[in-house]
C-alpha atoms as a PDB file:
ATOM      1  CA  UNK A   1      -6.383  -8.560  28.898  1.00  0.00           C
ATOM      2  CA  UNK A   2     -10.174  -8.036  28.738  1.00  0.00           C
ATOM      3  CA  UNK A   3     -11.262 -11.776  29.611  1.00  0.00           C
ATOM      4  CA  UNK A   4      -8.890 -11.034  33.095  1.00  0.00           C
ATOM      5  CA  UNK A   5     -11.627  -8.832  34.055  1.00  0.00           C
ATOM      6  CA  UNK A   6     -14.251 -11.729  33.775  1.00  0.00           C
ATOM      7  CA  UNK A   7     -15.945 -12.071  37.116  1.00  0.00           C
ATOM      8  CA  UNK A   8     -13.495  -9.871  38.997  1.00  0.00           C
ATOM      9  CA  UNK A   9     -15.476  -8.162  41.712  1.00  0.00           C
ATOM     10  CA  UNK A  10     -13.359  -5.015  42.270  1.00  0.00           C
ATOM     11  CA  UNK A  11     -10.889  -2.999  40.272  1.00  0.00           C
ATOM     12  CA  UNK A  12      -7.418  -3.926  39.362  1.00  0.00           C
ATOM     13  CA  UNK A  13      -4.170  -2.303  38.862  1.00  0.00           C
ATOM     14  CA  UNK A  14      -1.518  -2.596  36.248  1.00  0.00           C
ATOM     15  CA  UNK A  15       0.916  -4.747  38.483  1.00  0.00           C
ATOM     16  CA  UNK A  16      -1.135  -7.315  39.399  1.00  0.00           C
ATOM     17  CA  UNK A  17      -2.850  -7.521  36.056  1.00  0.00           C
ATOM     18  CA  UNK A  18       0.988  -8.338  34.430  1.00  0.00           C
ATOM     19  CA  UNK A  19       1.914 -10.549  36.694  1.00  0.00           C
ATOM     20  CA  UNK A  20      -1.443 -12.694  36.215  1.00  0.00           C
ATOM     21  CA  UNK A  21      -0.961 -12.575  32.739  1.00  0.00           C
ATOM     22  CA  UNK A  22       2.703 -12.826  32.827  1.00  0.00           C
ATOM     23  CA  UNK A  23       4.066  -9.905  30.519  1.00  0.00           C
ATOM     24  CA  UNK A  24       5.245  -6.715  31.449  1.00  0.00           C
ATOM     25  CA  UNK A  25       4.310  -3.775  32.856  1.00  0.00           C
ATOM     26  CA  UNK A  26       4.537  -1.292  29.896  1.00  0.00           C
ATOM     27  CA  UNK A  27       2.876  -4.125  27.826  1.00  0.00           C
ATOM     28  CA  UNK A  28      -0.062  -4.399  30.548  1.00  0.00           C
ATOM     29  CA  UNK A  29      -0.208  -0.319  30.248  1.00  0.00           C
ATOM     30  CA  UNK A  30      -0.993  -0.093  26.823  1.00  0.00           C
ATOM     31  CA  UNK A  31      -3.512  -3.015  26.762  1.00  0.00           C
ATOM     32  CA  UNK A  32      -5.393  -1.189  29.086  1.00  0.00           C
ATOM     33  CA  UNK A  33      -5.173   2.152  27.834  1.00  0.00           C
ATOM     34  CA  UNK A  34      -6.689   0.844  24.591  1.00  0.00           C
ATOM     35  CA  UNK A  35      -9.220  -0.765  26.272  1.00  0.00           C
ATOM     36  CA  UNK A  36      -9.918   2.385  28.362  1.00  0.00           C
ATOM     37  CA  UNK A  37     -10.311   4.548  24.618  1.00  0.00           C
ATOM     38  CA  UNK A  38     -12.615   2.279  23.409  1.00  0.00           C
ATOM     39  CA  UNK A  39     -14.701   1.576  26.289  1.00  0.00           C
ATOM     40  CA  UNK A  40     -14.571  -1.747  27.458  1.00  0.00           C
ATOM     41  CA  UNK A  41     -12.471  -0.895  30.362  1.00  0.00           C
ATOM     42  CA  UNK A  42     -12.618   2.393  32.952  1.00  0.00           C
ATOM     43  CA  UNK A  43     -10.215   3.819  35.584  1.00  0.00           C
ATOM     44  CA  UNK A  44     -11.419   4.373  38.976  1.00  0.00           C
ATOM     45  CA  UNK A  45     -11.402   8.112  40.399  1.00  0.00           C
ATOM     46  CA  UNK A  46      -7.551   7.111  41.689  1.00  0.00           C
ATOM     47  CA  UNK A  47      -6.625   6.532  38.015  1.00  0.00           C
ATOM     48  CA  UNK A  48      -4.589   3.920  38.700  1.00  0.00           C
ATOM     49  CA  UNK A  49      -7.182   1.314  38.851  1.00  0.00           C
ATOM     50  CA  UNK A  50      -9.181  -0.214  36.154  1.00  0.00           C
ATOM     51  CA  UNK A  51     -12.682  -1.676  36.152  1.00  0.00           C
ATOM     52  CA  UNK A  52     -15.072  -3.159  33.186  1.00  0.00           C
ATOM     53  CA  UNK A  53     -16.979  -0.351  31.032  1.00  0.00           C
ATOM     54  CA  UNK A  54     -20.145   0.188  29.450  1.00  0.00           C
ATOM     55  CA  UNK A  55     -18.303  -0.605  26.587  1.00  0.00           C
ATOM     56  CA  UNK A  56     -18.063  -4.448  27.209  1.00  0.00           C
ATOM     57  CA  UNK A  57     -21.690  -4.548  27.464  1.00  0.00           C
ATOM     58  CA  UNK A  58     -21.708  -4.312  23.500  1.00  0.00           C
ATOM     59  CA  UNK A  59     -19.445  -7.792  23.241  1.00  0.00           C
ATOM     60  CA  UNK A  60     -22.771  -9.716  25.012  1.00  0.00           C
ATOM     61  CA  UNK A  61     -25.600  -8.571  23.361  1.00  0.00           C
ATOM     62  CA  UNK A  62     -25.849  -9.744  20.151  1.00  0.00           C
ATOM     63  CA  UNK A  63     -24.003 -13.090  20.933  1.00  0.00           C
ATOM     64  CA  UNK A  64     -25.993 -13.474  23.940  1.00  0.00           C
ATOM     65  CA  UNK A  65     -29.286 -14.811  21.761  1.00  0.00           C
ATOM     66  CA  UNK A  66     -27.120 -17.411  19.689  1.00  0.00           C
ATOM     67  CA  UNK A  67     -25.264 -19.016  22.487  1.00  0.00           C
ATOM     68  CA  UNK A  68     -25.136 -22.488  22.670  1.00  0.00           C
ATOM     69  CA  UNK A  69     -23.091 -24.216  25.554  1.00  0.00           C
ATOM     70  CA  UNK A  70     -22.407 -27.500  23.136  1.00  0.00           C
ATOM     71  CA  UNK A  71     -20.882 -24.933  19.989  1.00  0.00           C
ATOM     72  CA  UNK A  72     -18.807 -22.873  22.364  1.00  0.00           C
ATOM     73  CA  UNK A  73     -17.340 -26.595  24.427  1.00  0.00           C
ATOM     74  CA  UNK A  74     -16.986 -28.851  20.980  1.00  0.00           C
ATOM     75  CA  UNK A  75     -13.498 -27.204  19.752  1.00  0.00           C
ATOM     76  CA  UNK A  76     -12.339 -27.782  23.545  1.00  0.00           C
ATOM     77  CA  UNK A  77     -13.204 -31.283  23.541  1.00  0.00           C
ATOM     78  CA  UNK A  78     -12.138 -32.089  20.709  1.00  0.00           C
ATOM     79  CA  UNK A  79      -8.583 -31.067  22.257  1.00  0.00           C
ATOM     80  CA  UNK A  80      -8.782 -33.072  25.462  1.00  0.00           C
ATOM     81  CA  UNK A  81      -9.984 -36.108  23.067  1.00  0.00           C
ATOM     82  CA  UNK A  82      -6.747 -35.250  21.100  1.00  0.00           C
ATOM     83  CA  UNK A  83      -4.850 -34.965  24.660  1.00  0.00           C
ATOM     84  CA  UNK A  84      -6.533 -38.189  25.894  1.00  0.00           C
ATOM     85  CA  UNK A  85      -7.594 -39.437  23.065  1.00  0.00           C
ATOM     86  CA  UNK A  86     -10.286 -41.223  25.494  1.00  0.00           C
ATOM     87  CA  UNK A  87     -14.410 -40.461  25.354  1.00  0.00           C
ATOM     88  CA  UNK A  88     -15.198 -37.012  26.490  1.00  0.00           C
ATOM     89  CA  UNK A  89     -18.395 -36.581  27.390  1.00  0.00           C
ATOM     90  CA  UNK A  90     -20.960 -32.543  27.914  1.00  0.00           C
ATOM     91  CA  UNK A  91     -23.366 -33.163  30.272  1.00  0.00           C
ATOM     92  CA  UNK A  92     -26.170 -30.308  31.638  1.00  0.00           C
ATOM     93  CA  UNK A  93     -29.192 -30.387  34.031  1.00  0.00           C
ATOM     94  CA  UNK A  94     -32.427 -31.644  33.271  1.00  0.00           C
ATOM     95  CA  UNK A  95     -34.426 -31.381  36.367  1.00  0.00           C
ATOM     96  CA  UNK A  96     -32.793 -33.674  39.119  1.00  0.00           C
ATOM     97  CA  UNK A  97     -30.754 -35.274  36.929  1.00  0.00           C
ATOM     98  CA  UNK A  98     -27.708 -34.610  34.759  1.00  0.00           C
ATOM     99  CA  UNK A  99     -28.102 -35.186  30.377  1.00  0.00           C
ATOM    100  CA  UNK A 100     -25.454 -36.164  28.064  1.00  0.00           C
ATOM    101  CA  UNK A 101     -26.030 -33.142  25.722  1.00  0.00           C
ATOM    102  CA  UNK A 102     -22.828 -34.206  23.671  1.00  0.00           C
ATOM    103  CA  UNK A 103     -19.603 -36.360  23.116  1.00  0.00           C
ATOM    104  CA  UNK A 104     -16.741 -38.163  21.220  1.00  0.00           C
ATOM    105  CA  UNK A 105     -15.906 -41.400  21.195  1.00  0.00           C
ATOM    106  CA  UNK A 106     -12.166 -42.862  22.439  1.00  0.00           C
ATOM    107  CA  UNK A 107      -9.962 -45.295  20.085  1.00  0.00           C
ATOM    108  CA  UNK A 108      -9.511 -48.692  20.768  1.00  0.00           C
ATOM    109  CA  UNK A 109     -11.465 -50.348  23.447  1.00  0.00           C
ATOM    110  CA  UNK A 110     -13.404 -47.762  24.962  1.00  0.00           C
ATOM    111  CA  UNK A 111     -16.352 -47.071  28.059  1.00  0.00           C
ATOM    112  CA  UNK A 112     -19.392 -47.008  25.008  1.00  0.00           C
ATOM    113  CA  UNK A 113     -21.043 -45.309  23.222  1.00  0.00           C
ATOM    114  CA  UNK A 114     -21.860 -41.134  23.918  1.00  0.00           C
ATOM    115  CA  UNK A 115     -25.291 -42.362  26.253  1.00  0.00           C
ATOM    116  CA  UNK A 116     -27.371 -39.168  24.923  1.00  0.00           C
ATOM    117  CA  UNK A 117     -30.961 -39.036  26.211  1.00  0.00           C
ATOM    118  CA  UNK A 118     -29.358 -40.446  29.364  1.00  0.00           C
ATOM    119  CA  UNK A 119     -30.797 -39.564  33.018  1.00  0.00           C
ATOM    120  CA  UNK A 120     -28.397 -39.831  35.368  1.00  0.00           C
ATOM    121  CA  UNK A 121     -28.949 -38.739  39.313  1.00  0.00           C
ATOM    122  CA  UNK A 122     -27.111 -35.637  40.521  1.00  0.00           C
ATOM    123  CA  UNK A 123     -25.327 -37.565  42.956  1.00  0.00           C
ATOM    124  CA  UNK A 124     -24.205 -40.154  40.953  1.00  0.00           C
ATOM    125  CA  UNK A 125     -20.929 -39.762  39.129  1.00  0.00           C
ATOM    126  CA  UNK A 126     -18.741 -37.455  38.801  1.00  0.00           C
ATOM    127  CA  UNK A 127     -20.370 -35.810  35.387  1.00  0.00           C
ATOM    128  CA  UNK A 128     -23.520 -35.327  37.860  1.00  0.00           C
ATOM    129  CA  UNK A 129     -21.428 -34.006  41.336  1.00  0.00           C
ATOM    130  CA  UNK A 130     -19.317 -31.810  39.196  1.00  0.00           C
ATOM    131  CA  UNK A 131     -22.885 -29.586  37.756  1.00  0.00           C
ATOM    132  CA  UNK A 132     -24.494 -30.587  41.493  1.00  0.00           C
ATOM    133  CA  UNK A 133     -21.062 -28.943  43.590  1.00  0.00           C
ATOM    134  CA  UNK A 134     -21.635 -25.297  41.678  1.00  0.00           C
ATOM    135  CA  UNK A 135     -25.505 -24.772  42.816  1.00  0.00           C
ATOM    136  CA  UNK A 136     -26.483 -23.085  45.998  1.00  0.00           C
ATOM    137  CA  UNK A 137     -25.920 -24.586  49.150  1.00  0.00           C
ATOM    138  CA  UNK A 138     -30.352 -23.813  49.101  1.00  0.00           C
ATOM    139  CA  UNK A 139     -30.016 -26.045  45.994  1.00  0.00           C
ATOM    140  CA  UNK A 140     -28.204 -29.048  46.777  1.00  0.00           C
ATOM    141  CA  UNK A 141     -30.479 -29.263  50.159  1.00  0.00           C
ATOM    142  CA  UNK A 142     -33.377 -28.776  47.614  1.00  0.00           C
ATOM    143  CA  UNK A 143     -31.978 -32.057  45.494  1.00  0.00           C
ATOM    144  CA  UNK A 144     -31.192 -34.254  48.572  1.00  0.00           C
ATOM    145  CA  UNK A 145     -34.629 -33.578  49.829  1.00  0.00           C
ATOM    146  CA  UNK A 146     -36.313 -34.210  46.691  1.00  0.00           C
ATOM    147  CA  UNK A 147     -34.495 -37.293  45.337  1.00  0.00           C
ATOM    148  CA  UNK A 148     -34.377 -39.085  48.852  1.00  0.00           C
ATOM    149  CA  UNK A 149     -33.688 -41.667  49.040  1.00  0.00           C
ATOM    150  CA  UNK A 150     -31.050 -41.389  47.206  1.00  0.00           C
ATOM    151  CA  UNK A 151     -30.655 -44.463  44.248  1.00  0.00           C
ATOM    152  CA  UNK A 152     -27.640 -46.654  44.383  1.00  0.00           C
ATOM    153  CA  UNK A 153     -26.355 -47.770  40.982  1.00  0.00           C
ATOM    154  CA  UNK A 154     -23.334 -50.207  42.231  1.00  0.00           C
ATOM    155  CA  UNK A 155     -21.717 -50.512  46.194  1.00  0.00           C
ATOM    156  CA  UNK A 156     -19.445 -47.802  45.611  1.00  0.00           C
ATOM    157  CA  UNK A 157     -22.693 -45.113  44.731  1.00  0.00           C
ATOM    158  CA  UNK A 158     -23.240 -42.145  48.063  1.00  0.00           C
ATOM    159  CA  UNK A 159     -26.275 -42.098  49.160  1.00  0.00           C
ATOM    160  CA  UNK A 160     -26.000 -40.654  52.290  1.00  0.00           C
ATOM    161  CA  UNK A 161     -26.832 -37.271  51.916  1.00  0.00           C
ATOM    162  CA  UNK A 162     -23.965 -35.900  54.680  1.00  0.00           C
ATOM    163  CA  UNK A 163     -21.345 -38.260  51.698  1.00  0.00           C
ATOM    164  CA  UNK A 164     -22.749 -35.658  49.351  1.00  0.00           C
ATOM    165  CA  UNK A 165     -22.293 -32.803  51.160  1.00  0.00           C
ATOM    166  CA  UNK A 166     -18.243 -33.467  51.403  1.00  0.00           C
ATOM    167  CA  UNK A 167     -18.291 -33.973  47.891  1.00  0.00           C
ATOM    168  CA  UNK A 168     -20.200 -30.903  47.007  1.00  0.00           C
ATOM    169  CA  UNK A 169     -17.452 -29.372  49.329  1.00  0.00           C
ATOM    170  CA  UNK A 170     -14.315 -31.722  47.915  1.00  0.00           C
ATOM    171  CA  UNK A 171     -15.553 -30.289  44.447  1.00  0.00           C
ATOM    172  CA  UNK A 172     -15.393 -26.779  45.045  1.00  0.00           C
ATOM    173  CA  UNK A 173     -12.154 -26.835  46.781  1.00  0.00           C
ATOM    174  CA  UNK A 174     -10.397 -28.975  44.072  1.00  0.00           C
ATOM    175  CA  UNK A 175     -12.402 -27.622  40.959  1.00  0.00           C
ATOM    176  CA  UNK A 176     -13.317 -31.045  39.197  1.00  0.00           C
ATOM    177  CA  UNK A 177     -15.341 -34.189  40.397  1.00  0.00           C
ATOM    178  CA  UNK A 178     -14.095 -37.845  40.636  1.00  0.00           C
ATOM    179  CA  UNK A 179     -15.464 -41.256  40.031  1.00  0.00           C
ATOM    180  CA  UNK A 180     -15.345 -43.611  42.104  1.00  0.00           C
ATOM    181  CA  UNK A 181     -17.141 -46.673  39.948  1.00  0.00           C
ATOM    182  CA  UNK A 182     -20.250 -44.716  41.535  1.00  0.00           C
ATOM    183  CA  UNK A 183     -22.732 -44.730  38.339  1.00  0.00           C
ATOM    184  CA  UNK A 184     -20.882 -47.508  35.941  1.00  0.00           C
ATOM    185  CA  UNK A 185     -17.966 -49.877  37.372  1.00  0.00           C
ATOM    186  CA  UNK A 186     -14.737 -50.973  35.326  1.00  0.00           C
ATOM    187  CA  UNK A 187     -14.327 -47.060  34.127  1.00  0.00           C
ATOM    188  CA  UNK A 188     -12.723 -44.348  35.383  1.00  0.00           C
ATOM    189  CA  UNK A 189     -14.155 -40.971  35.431  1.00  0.00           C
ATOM    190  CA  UNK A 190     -13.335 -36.889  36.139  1.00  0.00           C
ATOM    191  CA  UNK A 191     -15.347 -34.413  35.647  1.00  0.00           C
ATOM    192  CA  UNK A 192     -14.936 -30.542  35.080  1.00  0.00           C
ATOM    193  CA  UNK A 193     -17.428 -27.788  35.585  1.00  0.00           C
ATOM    194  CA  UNK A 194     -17.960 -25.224  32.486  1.00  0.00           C
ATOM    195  CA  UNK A 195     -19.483 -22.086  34.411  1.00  0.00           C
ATOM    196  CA  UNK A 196     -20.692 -18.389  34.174  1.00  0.00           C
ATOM    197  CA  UNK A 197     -18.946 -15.622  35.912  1.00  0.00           C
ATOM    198  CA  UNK A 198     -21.290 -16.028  38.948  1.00  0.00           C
ATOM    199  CA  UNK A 199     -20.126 -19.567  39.213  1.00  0.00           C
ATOM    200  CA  UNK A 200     -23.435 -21.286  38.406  1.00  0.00           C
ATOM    201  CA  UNK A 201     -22.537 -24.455  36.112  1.00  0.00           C
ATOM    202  CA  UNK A 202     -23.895 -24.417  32.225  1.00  0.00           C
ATOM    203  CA  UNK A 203     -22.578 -27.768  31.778  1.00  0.00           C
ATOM    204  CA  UNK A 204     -19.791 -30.199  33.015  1.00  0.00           C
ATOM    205  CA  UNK A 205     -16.778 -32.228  30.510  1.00  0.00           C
ATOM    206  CA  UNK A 206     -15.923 -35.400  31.448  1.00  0.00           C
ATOM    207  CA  UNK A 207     -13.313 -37.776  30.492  1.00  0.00           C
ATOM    208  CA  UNK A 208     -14.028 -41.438  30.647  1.00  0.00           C
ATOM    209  CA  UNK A 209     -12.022 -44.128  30.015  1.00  0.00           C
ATOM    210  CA  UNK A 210     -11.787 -47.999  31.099  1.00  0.00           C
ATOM    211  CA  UNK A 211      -9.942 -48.181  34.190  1.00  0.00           C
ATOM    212  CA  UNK A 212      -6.918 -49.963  32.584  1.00  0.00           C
ATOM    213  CA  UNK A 213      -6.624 -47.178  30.344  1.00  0.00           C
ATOM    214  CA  UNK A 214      -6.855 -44.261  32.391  1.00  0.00           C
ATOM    215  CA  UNK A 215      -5.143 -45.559  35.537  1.00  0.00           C
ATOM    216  CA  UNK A 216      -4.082 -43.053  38.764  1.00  0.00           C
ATOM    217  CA  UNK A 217      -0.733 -42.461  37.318  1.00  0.00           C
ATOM    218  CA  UNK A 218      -1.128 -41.784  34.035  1.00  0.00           C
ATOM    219  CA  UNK A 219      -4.471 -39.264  34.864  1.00  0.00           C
ATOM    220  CA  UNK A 220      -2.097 -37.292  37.182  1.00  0.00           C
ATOM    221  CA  UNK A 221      -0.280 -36.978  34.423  1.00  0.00           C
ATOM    222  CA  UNK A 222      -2.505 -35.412  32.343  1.00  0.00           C
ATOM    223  CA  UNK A 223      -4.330 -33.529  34.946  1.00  0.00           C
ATOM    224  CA  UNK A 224      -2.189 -30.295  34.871  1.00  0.00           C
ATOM    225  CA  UNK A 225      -2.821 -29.899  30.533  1.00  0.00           C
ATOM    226  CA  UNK A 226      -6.850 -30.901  31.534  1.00  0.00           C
ATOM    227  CA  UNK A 227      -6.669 -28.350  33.892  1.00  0.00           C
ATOM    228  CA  UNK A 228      -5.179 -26.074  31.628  1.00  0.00           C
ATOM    229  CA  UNK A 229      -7.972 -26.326  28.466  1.00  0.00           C
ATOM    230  CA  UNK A 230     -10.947 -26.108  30.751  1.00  0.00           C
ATOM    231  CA  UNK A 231      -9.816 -22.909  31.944  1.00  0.00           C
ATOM    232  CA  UNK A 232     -10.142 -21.658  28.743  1.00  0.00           C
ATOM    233  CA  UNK A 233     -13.561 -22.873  28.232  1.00  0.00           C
ATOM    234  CA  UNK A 234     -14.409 -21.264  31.271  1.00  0.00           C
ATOM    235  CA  UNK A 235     -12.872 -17.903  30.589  1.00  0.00           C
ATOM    236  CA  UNK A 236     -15.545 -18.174  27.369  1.00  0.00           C
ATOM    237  CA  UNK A 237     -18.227 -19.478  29.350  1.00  0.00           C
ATOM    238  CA  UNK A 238     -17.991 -16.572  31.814  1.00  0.00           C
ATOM    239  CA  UNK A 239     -19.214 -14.619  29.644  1.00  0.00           C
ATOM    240  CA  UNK A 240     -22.168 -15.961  29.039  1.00  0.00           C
ATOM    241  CA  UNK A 241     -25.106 -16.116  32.199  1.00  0.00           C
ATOM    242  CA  UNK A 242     -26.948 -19.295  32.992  1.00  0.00           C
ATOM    243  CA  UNK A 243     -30.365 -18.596  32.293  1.00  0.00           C
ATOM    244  CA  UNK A 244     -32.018 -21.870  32.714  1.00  0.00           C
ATOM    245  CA  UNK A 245     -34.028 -22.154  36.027  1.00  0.00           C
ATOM    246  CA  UNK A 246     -33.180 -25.209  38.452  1.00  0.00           C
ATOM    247  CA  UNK A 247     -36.430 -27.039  39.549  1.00  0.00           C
ATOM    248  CA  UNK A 248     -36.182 -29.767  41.776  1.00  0.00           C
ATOM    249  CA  UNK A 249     -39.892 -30.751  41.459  1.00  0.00           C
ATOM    250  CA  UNK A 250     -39.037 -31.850  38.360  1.00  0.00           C
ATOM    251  CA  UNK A 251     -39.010 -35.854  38.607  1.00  0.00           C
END
């Protein structure tokens, strides 16, 4: 009941709250009356509407100094390796460019090995466009301006900056970036964005697999469960701000 408050900008009621969570009413009721005696959650002056508390301030603090974006993704990639049982990759920004900060390896034949210490371009692949798409629209202007012109890794790599601006746009609207043999060809690649509850990115999960492996019908497939983990990473990740600062003039 609490994390449905995560990044809510106005207060809620108890109908809407039970069907989002999909129990009843009375159930919904006493969740938040609990949550009301101890604090975490308030009712408006209407009492029939409830908001965060001081309360929940307390469940940030202390956990706010030992967050770590790869200890709070690992048990959640270890479940879409189980799912996939492909390579999942945790990416993050460094400067204009997105790091492998993480990974598992697929069975069998498999993309390679986890490239940590790996600079990749925010514009190329989807592991870059998925952390590049949940910046300002100030931001991505800032990184097209500042890594012009843009590198091209294999034919199939945008470098036209008004390409980049539909993805940035194709990612927001569909909540996950695709490859398109952009950065590495003979693999296919998604991406998923792990972000705070302003919707800045901490980090994005990808999935990569040789194309064989992983073709269209068998990723549409398992797009719905994908879907499904990483919004419970992100319900955790919420939770958490993004403090690093995005500089551009970094090289």
């Amino acid at each position: 009941m609490l994390s449905a408050f995560i990044g809510r900008q106005r207060p809620v009621g108890v109908s809407e709250l039970s069907g989002e969570l999909g129990i009843t009413k009375n159930k919904a009721f006493r969740a938040l009356t609990t949550l009301v005696e101890l604090g975490y959650l308030l009712r408006d002056a209407s009492g029939t509407l409830y908001d965060l508390g001081w309360g929940a301030l307390a469940l940030q603090t202390p956990a706010e100094e030992l967050f770590d974006i790869r200890t709070l993704c690992r048990p959640f990639m270890e479940r879409l390796h189980e799912l996939t049982g492909e390579t999942i990759y945790l990416s993050s920004i460094a400067g204009r460019h997105q790091l492998v900060i993480d990974g598992m390896e697929g069975g069998g034949l498999r993309v390679g090995y986890t490239p940590r210490n790996l600079l990749v371009p925010l514009h190329a692949g989807p592991a870059s466009r998925a952390l590049l798409a949940y910046l300002t629209d100030c931001e991505v202007a800032a990184y097209l301006r500042a890594a012009a012109p843009l590198t091209r890794f294999t034919p199939t790599t945008i470098t036209e900056p008004e390409q980049v601006w539909a993805e940035v746009r194709k990612v927001r609207r569909q909540g996950y970036a695709e490859g398109y043999g952009d950065h590495y060809t003979g693999a296919t690649y998604i991406a998923f964005p792990v972000l705070d509850s302003s919707g800045r990115p901490h980090a994005s999960v990808s999935v990569a697999a040789l194309a064989e492996r992983l073709p269209a019908a068998r990723l549409a497939a398992l797009l719905p469960s994908i879907l499904a983990v990483m919004a419970e990473v992100n319900v955790l990740s919420r939770l958490y701000p993004v403090t690093t600062v995005v500089d551009f003039g970094i090289p």
